[in-house]
Structures are given as C-alpha cells and as structure tokens.
Protein backbone atom coordinates (compact mmCIF):
# COMPACT_ATOMS: atom_id res chain seq x y z
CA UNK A 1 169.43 64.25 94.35
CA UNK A 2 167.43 66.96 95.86
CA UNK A 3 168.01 71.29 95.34
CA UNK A 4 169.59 73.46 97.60
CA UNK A 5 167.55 76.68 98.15
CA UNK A 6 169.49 79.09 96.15
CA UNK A 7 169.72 76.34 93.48
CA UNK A 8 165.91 76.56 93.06
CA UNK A 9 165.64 79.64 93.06
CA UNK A 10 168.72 80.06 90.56
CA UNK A 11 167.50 77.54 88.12
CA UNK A 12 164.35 79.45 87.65
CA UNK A 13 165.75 82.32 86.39
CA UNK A 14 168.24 80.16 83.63
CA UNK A 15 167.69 81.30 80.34
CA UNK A 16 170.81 79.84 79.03
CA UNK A 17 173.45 77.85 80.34
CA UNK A 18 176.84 77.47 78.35
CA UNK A 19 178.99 74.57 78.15
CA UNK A 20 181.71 75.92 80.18
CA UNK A 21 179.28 77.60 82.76
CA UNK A 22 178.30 80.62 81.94
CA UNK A 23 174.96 80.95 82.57
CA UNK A 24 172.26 83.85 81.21
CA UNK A 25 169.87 84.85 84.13
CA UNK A 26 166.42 86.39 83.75
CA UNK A 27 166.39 89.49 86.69
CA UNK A 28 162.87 89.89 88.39
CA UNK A 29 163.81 93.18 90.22
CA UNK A 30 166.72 95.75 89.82
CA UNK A 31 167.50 98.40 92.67
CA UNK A 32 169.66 101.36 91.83
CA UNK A 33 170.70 104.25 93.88
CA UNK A 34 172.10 107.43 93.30
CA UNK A 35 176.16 106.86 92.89
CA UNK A 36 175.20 104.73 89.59
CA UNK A 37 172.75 107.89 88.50
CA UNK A 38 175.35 108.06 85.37
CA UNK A 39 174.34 104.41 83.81
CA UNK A 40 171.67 105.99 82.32
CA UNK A 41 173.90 108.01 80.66
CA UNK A 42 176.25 105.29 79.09
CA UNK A 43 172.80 103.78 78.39
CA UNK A 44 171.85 106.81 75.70
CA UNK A 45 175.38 106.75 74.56
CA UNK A 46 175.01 103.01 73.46
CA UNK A 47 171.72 104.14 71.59
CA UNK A 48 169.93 101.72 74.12
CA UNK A 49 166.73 101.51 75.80
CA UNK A 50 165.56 100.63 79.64
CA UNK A 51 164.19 97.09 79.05
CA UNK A 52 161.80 96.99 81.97
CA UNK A 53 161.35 100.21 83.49
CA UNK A 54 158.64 98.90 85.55
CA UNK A 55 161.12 96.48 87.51
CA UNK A 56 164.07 99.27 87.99
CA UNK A 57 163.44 101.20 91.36
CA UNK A 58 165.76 104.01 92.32
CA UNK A 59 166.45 105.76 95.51
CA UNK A 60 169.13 108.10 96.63
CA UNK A 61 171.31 107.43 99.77
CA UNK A 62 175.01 107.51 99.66
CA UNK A 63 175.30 111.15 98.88
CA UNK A 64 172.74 112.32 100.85
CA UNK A 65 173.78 114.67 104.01
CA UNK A 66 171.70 113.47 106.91
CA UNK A 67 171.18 116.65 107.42
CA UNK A 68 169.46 117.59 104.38
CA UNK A 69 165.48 116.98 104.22
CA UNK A 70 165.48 118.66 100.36
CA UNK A 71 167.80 118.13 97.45
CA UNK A 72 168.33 122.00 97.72
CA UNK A 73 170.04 121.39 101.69
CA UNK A 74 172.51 119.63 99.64
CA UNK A 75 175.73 121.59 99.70
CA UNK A 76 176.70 122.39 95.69
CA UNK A 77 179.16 120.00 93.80
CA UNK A 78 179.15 116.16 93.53
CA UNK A 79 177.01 114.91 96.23
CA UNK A 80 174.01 117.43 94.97
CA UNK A 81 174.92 116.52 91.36
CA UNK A 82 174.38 112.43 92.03
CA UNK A 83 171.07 113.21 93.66
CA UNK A 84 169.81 115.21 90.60
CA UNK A 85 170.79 113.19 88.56
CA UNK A 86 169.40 110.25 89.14
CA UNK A 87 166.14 111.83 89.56
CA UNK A 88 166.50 113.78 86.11
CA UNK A 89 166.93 110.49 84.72
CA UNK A 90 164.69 108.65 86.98
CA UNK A 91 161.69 111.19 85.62
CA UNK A 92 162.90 110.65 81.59
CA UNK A 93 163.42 106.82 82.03
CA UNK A 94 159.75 106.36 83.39
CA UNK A 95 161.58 104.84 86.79
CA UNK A 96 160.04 104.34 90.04
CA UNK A 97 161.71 106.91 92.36
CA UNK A 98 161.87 107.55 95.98
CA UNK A 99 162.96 111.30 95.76
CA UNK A 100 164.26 112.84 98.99
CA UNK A 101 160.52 114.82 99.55
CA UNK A 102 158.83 111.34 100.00
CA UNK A 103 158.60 109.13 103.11
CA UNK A 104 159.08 106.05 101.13
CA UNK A 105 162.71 107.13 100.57
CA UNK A 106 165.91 106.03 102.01
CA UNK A 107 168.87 103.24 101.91
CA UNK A 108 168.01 101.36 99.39
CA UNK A 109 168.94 97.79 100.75
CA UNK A 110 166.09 99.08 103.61
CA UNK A 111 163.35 100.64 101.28
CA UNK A 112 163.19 97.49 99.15
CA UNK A 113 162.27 95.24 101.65
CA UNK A 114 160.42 97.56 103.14
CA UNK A 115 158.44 98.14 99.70
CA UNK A 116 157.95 94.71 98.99
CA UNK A 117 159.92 95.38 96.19
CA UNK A 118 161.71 92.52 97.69
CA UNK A 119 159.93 88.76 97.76
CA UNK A 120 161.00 85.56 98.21
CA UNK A 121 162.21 83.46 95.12
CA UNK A 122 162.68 86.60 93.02
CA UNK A 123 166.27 87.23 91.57
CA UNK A 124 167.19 91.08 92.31
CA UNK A 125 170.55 92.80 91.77
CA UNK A 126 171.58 96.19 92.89
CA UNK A 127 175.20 98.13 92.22
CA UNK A 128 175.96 97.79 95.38
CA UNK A 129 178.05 94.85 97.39
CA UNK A 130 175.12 94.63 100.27
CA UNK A 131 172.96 93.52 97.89
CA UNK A 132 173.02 90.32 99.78
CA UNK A 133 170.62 91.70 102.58
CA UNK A 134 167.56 90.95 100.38
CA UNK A 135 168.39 86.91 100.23
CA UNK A 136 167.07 87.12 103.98
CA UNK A 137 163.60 87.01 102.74
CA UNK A 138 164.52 83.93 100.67
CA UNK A 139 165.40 85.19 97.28
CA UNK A 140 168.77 85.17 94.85
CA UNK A 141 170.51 88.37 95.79
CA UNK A 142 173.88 89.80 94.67
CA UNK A 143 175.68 93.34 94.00
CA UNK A 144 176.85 94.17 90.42
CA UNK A 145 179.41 96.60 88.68
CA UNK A 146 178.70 99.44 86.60
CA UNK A 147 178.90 97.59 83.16
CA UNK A 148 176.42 94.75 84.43
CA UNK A 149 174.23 97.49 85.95
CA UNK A 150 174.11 99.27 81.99
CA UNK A 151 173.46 95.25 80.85
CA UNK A 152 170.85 94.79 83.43
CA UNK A 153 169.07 98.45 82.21
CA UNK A 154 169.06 97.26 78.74
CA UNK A 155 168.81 94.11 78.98
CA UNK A 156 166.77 92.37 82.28
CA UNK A 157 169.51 89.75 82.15
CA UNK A 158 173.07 88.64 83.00
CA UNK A 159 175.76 86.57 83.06
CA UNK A 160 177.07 84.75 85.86
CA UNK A 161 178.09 81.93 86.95
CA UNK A 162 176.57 79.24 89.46
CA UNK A 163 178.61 79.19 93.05
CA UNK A 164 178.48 76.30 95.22
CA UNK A 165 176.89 75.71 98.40
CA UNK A 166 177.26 76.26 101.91
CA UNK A 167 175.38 76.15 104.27
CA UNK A 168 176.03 77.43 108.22
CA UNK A 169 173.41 76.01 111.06
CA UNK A 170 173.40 78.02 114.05
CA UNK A 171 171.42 75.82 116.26
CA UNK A 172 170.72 76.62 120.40
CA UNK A 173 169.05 79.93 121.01
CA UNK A 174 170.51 83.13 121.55
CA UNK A 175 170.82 84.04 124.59
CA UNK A 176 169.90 87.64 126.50
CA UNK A 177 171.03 90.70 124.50
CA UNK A 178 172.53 88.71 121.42
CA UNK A 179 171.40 89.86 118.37
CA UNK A 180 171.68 88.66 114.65
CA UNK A 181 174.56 91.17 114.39
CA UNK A 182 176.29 89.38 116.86
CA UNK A 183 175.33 86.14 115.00
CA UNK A 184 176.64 87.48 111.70
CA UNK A 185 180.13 88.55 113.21
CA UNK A 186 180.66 85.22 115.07
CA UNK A 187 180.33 83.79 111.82
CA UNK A 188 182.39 85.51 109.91
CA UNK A 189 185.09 85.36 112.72
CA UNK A 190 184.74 81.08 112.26
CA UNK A 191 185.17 80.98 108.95
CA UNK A 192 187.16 84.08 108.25
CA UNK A 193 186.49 87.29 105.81
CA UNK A 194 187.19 85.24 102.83
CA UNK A 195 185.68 81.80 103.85
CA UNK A 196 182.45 82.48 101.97
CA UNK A 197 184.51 82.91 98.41
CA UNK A 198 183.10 81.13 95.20
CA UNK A 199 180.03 80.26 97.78
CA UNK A 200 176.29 81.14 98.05
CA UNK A 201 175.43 81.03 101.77
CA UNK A 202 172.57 79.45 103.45
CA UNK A 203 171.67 80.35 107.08
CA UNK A 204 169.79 77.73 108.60
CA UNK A 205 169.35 76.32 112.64
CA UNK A 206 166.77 76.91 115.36
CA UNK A 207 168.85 80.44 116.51
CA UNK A 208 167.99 81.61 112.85
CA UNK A 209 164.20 80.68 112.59
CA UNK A 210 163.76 82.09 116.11
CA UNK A 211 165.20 85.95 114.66
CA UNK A 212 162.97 88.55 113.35
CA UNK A 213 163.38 89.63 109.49
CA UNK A 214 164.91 92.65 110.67
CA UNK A 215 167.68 90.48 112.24
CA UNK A 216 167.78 88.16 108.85
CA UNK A 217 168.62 91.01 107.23
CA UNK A 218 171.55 92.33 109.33
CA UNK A 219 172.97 88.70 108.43
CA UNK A 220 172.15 88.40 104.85
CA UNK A 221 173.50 91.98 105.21
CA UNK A 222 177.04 91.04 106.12
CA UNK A 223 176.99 87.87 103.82
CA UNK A 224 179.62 90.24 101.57
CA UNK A 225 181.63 90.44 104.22
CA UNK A 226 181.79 86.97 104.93
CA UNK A 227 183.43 87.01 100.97
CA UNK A 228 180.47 85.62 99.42
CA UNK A 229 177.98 87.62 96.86
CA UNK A 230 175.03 86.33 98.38
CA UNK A 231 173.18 85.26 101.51
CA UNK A 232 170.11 83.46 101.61
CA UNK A 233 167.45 82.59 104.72
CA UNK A 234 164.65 79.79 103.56
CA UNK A 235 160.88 82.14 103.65
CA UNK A 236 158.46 80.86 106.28
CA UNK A 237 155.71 82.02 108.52
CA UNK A 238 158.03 84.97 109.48
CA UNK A 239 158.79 85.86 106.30
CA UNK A 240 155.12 85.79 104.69
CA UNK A 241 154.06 87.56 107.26
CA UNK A 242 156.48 90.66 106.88
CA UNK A 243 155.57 90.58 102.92
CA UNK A 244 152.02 90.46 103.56
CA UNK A 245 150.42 93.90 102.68
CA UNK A 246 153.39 95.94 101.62
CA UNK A 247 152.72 97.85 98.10
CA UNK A 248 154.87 95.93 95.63
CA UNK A 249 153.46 92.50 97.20
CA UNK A 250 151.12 90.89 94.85
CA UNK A 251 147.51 90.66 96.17
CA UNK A 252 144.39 88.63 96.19
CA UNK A 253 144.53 85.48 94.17
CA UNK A 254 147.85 86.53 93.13
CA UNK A 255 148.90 86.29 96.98
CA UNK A 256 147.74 83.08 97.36
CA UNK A 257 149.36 81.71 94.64
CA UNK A 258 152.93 83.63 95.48
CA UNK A 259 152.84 81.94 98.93
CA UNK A 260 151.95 78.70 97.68
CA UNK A 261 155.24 79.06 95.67
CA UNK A 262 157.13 80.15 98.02
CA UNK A 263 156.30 77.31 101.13
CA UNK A 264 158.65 75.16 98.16
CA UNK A 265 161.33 77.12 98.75
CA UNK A 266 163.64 74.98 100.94
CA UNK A 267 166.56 73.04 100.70
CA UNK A 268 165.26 69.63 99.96
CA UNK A 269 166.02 66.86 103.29
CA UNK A 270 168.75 65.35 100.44
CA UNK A 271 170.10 68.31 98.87
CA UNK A 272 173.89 68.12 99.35
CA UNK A 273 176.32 71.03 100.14
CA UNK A 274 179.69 72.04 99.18
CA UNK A 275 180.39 72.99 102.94
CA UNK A 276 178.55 73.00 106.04
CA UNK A 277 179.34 74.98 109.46
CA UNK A 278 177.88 74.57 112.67
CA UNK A 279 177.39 77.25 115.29
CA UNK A 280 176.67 77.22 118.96
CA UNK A 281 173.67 80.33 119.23
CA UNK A 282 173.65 79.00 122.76
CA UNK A 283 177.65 79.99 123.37
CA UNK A 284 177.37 83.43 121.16
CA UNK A 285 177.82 86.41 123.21
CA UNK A 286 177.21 90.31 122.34
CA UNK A 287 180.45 91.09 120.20
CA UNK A 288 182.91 93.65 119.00
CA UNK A 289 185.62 93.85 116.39
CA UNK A 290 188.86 94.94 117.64
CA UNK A 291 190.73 95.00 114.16
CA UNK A 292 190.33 95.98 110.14
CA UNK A 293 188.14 93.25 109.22
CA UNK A 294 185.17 91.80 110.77
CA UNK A 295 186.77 88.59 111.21
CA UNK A 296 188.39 90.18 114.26
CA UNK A 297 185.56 89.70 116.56
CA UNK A 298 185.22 89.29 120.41
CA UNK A 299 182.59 88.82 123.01
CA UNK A 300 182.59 92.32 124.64
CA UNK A 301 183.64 90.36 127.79
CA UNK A 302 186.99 89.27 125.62
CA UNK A 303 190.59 90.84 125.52
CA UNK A 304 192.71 91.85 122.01
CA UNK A 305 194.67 88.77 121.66
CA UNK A 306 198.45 88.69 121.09
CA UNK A 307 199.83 88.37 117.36
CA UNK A 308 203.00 86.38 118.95
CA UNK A 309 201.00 83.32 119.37
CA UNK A 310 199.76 83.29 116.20
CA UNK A 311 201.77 80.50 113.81
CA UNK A 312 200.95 81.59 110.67
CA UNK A 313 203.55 84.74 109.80
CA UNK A 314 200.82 86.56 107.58
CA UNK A 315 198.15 86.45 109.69
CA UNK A 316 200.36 87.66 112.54
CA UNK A 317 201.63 90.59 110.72
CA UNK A 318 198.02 91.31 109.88
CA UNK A 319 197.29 91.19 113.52
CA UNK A 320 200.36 93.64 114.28
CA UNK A 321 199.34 95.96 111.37
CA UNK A 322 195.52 96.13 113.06
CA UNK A 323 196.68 96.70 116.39
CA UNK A 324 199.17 99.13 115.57
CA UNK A 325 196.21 101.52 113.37
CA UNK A 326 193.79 101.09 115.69
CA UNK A 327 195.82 101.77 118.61
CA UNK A 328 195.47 99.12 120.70
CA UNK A 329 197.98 96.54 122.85
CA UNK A 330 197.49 92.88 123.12
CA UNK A 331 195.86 91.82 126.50
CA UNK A 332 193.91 94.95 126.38
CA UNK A 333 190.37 94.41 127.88
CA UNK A 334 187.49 95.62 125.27
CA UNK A 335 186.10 97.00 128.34
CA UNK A 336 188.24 99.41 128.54
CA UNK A 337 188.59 100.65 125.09
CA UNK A 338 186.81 104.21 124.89
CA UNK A 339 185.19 105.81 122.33
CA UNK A 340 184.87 109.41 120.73
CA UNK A 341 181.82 108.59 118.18
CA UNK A 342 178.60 106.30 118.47
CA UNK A 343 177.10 105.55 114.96
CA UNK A 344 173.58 103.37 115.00
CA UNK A 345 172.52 103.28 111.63
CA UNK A 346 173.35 101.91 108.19
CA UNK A 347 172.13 99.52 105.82
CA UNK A 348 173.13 97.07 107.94
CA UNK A 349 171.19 98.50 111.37
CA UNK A 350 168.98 101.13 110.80
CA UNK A 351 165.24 99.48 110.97
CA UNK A 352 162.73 100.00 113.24
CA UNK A 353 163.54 97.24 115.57
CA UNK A 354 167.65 98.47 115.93
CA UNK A 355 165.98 101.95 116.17
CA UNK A 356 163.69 100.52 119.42
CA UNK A 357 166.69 97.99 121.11
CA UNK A 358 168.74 101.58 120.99
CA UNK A 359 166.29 103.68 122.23
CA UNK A 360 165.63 100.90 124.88
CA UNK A 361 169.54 100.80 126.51
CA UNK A 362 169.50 104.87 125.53
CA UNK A 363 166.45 105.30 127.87
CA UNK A 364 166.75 107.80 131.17
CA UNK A 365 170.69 108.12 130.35
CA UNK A 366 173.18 110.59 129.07
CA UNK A 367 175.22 109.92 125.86
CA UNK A 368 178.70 110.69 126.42
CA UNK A 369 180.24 111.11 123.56
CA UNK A 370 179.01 112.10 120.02
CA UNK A 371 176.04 109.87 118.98
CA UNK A 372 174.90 109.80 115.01
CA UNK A 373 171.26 107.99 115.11
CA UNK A 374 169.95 107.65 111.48
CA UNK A 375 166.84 106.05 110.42
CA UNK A 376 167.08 103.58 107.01
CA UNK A 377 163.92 105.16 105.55
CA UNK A 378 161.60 107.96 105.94
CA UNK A 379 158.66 105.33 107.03
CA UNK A 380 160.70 104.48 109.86
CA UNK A 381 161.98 107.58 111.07
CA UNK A 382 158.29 108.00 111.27
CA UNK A 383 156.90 105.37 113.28
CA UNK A 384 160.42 105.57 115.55
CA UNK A 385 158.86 109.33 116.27
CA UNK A 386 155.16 108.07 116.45
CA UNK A 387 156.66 105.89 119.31
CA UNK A 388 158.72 108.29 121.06
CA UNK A 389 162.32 106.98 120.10
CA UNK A 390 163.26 110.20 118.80
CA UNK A 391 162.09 112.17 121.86
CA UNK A 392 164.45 108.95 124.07
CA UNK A 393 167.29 109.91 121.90
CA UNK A 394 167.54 113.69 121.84
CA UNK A 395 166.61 113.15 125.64
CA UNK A 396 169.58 111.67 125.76
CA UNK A 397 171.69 114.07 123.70
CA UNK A 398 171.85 112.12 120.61
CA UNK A 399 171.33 112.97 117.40
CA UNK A 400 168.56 112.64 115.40
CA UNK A 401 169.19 112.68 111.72
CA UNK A 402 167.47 112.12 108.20
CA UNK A 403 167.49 108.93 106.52
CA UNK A 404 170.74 107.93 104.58
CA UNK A 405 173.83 106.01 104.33
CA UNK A 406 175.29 108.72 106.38
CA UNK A 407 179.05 107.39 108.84
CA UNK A 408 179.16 103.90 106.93
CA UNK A 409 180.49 105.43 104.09
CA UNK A 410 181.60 108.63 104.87
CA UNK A 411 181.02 111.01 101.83
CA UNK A 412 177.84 112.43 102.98
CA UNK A 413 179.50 114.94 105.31
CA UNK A 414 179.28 112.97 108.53
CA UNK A 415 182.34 111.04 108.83
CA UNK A 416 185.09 110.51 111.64
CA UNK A 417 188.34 112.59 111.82
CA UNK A 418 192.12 111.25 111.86
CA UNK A 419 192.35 108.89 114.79
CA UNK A 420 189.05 109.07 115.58
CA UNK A 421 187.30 105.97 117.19
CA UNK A 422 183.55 104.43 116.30
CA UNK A 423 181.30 102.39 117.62
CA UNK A 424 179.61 101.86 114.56
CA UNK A 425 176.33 99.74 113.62
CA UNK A 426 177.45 99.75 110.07
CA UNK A 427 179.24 96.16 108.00
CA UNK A 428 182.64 97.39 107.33
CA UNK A 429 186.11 98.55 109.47
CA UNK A 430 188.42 98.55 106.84
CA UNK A 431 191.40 101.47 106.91
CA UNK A 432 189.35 104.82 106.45
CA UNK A 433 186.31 103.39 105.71
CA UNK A 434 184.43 106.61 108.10
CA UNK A 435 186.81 108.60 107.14
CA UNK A 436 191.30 109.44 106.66
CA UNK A 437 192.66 107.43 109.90
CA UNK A 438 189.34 106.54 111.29
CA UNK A 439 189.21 103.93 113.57
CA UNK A 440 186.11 101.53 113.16
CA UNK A 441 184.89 98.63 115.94
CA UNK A 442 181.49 96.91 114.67
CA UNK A 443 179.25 96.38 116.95
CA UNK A 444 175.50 95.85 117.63
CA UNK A 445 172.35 98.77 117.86
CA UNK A 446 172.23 97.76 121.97
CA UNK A 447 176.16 97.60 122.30
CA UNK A 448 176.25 101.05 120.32
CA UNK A 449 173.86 102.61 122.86
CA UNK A 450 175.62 101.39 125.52
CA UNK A 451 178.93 102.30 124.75
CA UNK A 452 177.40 105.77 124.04
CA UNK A 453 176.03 106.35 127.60
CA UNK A 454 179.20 104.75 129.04
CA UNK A 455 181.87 105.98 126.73
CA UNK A 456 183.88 102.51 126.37
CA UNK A 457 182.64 99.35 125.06
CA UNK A 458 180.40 98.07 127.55
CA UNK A 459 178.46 94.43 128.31
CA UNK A 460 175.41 95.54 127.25
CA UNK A 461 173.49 92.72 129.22
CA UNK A 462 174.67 94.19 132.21
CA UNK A 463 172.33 98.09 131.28
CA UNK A 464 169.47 95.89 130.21
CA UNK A 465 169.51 93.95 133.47
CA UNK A 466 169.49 97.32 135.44
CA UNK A 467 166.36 98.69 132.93
C-alpha cells in the first residue's frame, strides 16, 4: 500500500512510536513569536537548556502597534514588555531574532517562508494555531501550546499522535478574480468548521497546482479553521522555485540533493485516504462570510440565507444567533451590506502578491471608509514601496502601516469598536475577534479593496473589468 504525503513526511521524523499511538517526533524547525517570550522563562525555572538554538527562530508580531517602527514607539505596559522580552531572551538564548529595527522582521507565519526557514519535508511547529500555513510548501506543520513549546525548547521533540487522511481535489480552474482565499472559504463552507477534525489535509487538483505559493499559503493558512492542525500542498516546480535562493535554503550540492528529496514527496498513485472531497474551481466565485465562522460563506453575488429552512434545530439557532450579532436579515443581498473598516493584511493576506491584487482594484479610486493596509514583513513592505503600491494606497487614502499582526487580533491598538463592521483579509470572525462587538466578514485582498472604494461588499470582477 502506498504513503500519503503527510505520512512520508511524518514517518521521517518518528523516533518512537508507542503501542497505543503515541508517537515521539524529531522537530526540524521551531518558530516562536513574541506572546510565548515567557517559555524561556519556565525553561530556566526547570533548570533546562535550549536544545537546538540554531533551529529556534523568533520574531515579534502580535503585540506590535503598526504604528511603531522601534520597540521604544511601543506604548509602556504589556505589549512593550512581550517585545522585550523575547528579545532579552532571544540575545541570552543565542536565538535567531528578527528584532523590530530589521527588514527581515514581521508575522512570523510570513517571515518563515519568506526566510526559507520553511522547506518542504521538514517538520516545524510554532505556538501559534496558523501554523498550518507552512504545510503549503509541502512540509508537516502544526501549532502547539505553551507546555509543548517549553518541551520543544528543551527538547527538539514531541508527542503526538498520527491523524488520518483527507484529501480535497479542487479540479477546473479558477475563474476571473477568484483567489485561493476564495478557494479556502468554499472549502471550509463544504465541509464545515469542524469537518477537518482528527484529519491532516491534503490540497490537491488542477485549480491548486495552477495557484501561486502565496495563494498555497492563504489555504494552508486557513487549514485551522477548517478544524484540522495541519494543511499540506505536495512541493513541485512552483514550490522549488520560491525556495530557491532564500537564506535558510541549503545551497550548492546540498541544493541538489534537498530537491532530489523533495520531487518524492507525493502521495503515492495507491496511497489510500480516510476521506476525499471534490471541488468545482470552475463553479467557485469571489466570496464573503456573512456569519461567526467561516463556514458561513457566499459568492459576493449571494443573499444571507434564512435559518427557518434549516432542519437541523442547532444549526438554525446558530444561524439566528449570527444574524442577530452581526446585524443582518435573511434575504439580505451581500451587495448591499456596508462597511465602516477595510483590513488587508494578516498572516493570512499580507504578501506581496495580496499587497499588488489590492493596490491593483485600489488604483485611481477613493477609499471610502477607513482602510488598514499592513505588510507581513519588512522585505515586503519594501518591494510593495519599490513598486509604487504604497504611493496607490495613500493615493487612495488608505493607510499605510508597519508590518504586524495588527486588526486580526486586535491587541496591538488597531482594532474595531462596538458594532463596528470589517472587511477583513484576516482567517477568523468569531464574536470580538477585532475587537468588544466587532463585526467581522472574511473576504479576499481584491474584494477588500473593492469594498473599500465602494463602501459595501462589492463583485469585485465587475472593478477589474472596468481597470
């Protein structure tokens, strides 16, 4: 019987497996950002050592103000205290760290790929549930807690056990002005917020080969979201050649041999999966989310359904509860829902190609309402201005901010107030999740733009066409 994917790539890392499952994993790669700044602490308290400083890389990002360009902009109290802190320990650990003063910093789901810190068939964790973006360039990928980020620090290892398999195709090609955003949310909407429980995902199909890496993130991204820990998107031509020359790649001889290994890394013609979807990319539309879960999603040309003709009784009160926070009626068009904030950026959203398909619907219009645009890194808030972007969006009366987590998670400073209503590029509109009462709708870096020079949700196929 052939491997899945993730399989392979799991059972290279197995140092031990138990009898009843429990398996010890060798970690190639461990990310850490500033909110977990105190493991080090715990870490002295235990009387233990950092087992492979050389594989821990640190970057702050949740706390950061994307306002702030030095650690001293940061307002005094807890968000300044997380961002010293993990540089104090960063500097007595002997960890790599992308401080706020260099380019390479920024979110740090964007800087490792970006590094090539990330690489296919590596095993990488991170304290952080979007961990799962980095299984887009074909490696094992999951978010940990705080006690299996101090075993991780001390130890390179952990335990876990093995999920099963699924695997969604999304065959066709997507059509004009859908995006892998709009791929990931479609998904989740078929097999609901929880569907991907107890599973690794694979994305697989012609619409998914045909999508950038940037756009293999954004769904590797939202994998969590989806319920599972981890996403994972075969490596090929696309992928090699994004890897190729970044600083933590290997080189030379070394190169040739890592790419070698890595052509392996498919899903054998035989390999059997727990669960297989299929998904038209040819029927998938741009889309929106009208509720408190990304499960409900729409095509932007779609109207907020009606919770009476749902049968099941909890998922209709669910749908009454949504509607009823977010202020909205059934039959309402998404058309004509308007908006008070625009948010493009996030860990989710926030590389250089979301930053250009912005700009793009942003060019030679007005922004309407408030407009939060936020680079993932300092390297691409760099080449965004060494194209122009920055000059399309202040043109347009946006803002241009410093790299960070900034509105997806709301305790950086820049959040929404009570009632308030997003268009957000971000991966989750739970209750309050950009701030007390806030009222999220996910959407797309093109749909974001255009609902920011139109002040509704708007088709954005119909601004591109008119470009």
């Amino acid at each position: 019987m052939g491997k899945t994917l993730f399989d392979k790539v799991w059972d290279a890392h197995v140092i031990v497996e138990r009898d009843d499952g429990d398996t010890l994993l060798y970690i190639d790669r461990h990310l850490i950002h500033d909110l977990h700044y105190r493991c080090f602490a715990d870490l002295k308290e235990q009387g233990l050592k950092l087992r492979r400083p050389d594989q821990l890389f640190a970057t702050p990002d949740h706390s950061v103000p994307t306002t702030a360009k030095v650690v001293s902009d940061i307002p005094e109290g807890e968000m300044r205290e997380t961002v010293e802190g993990l540089e104090t320990y960063a500097k007595e650990f002997g960890v790599t760290h992308f401080s706020m003063t260099d380019e390479r910093h920024g979110i740090v789901h964007v800087v490792g790929p970006e590094q090539g810190i990330t690489l296919p068939g590596l095993l990488l964790v991170c304290g952080d549930s979007h961990t799962s973006t980095h299984g887009a360039l074909g490696c094992v990928s999951f978010g940990i807690g705080t006690t299996e980020v101090i075993h991780a620090l001390a130890t390179q290892t952990l335990w876990q056990r093995r999920p099963k398999n699924m695997r969604i195709n999304v065959t066709g090609t997507l059509g004009f002005g859908v995006s892998g955003k709009d791929v990931i949310l479609a998904v989740i909407r078929e097999i609901s917020a929880a569907g991907g429980s107890g599973y690794a995902i694979e994305y697989a199909g012609s619409a998914i080969e045909q999508l950038s890496m940037e756009g293999r993130l954004t769904i590797c991204n939202m994998t969590i979201e989806a319920g599972s820990r981890s996403g994972i998107i075969a490596p090929d031509d696309t992928a090699v050649s994004y890897c190729e020359g970044r600083p933590y790649a290997p080189k030379g001889k070394k190169w040739d041999a890592a790419v070698e290994y890595w052509r392996t890394l498919r899903s054998d013609n035989d390999a059997i999966f727990d669960k297989e979807v299929s998904i038209d990319g040819d029927a998938l539309a741009p889309m929106v989310t009208w509720g408190n879960s990304p499960q409900y999603a729409l095509p932007v040309t779609g109207i907020i359904p009606d919770p009476a003709t749902e049968s099941d009784p909890m998922v209709r009160a669910d749908m009454e509860a949504a509607l009823d926070y977010m202020g909205l009626k059934p039959g309402m068009a998404l058309s004509d829902i308007a908006v008070d904030t625009v948010f493009i950026g996030a860990c989710t959203n926030s590389r250089i190609e979301d930053m250009r398909a912005a700009a793009a619907v942003a060019k030679n219009r007005r922004a309407q309402v408030r407009t939060l645009v936020v680079p993932g890194s300092g390297l691409i808030k760099r080449q965004a201005e060494a194209e122009g972007l920055d000059k399309i969006f202040t043109d347009a009366g946006m803002e241009w901010r410093e790299p960070g987590c900034s509105m997806c998670v709301a305790m950086n400073g820049d959040q929404l107030a009570q009632g308030e209503r997003s268009a957000s590029t971000s991966n989750r509109n739970f209750r309050g999740r950009q701030g007390l009462g806030s009222r999220t709708h996910l959407v797309s870096p093109a749909m974001a733009a255009a609902a920011s020079v139109t002040g509704r949700f708007t088709d954005v196929r119909k601004l591109m066409s008119e470009a």
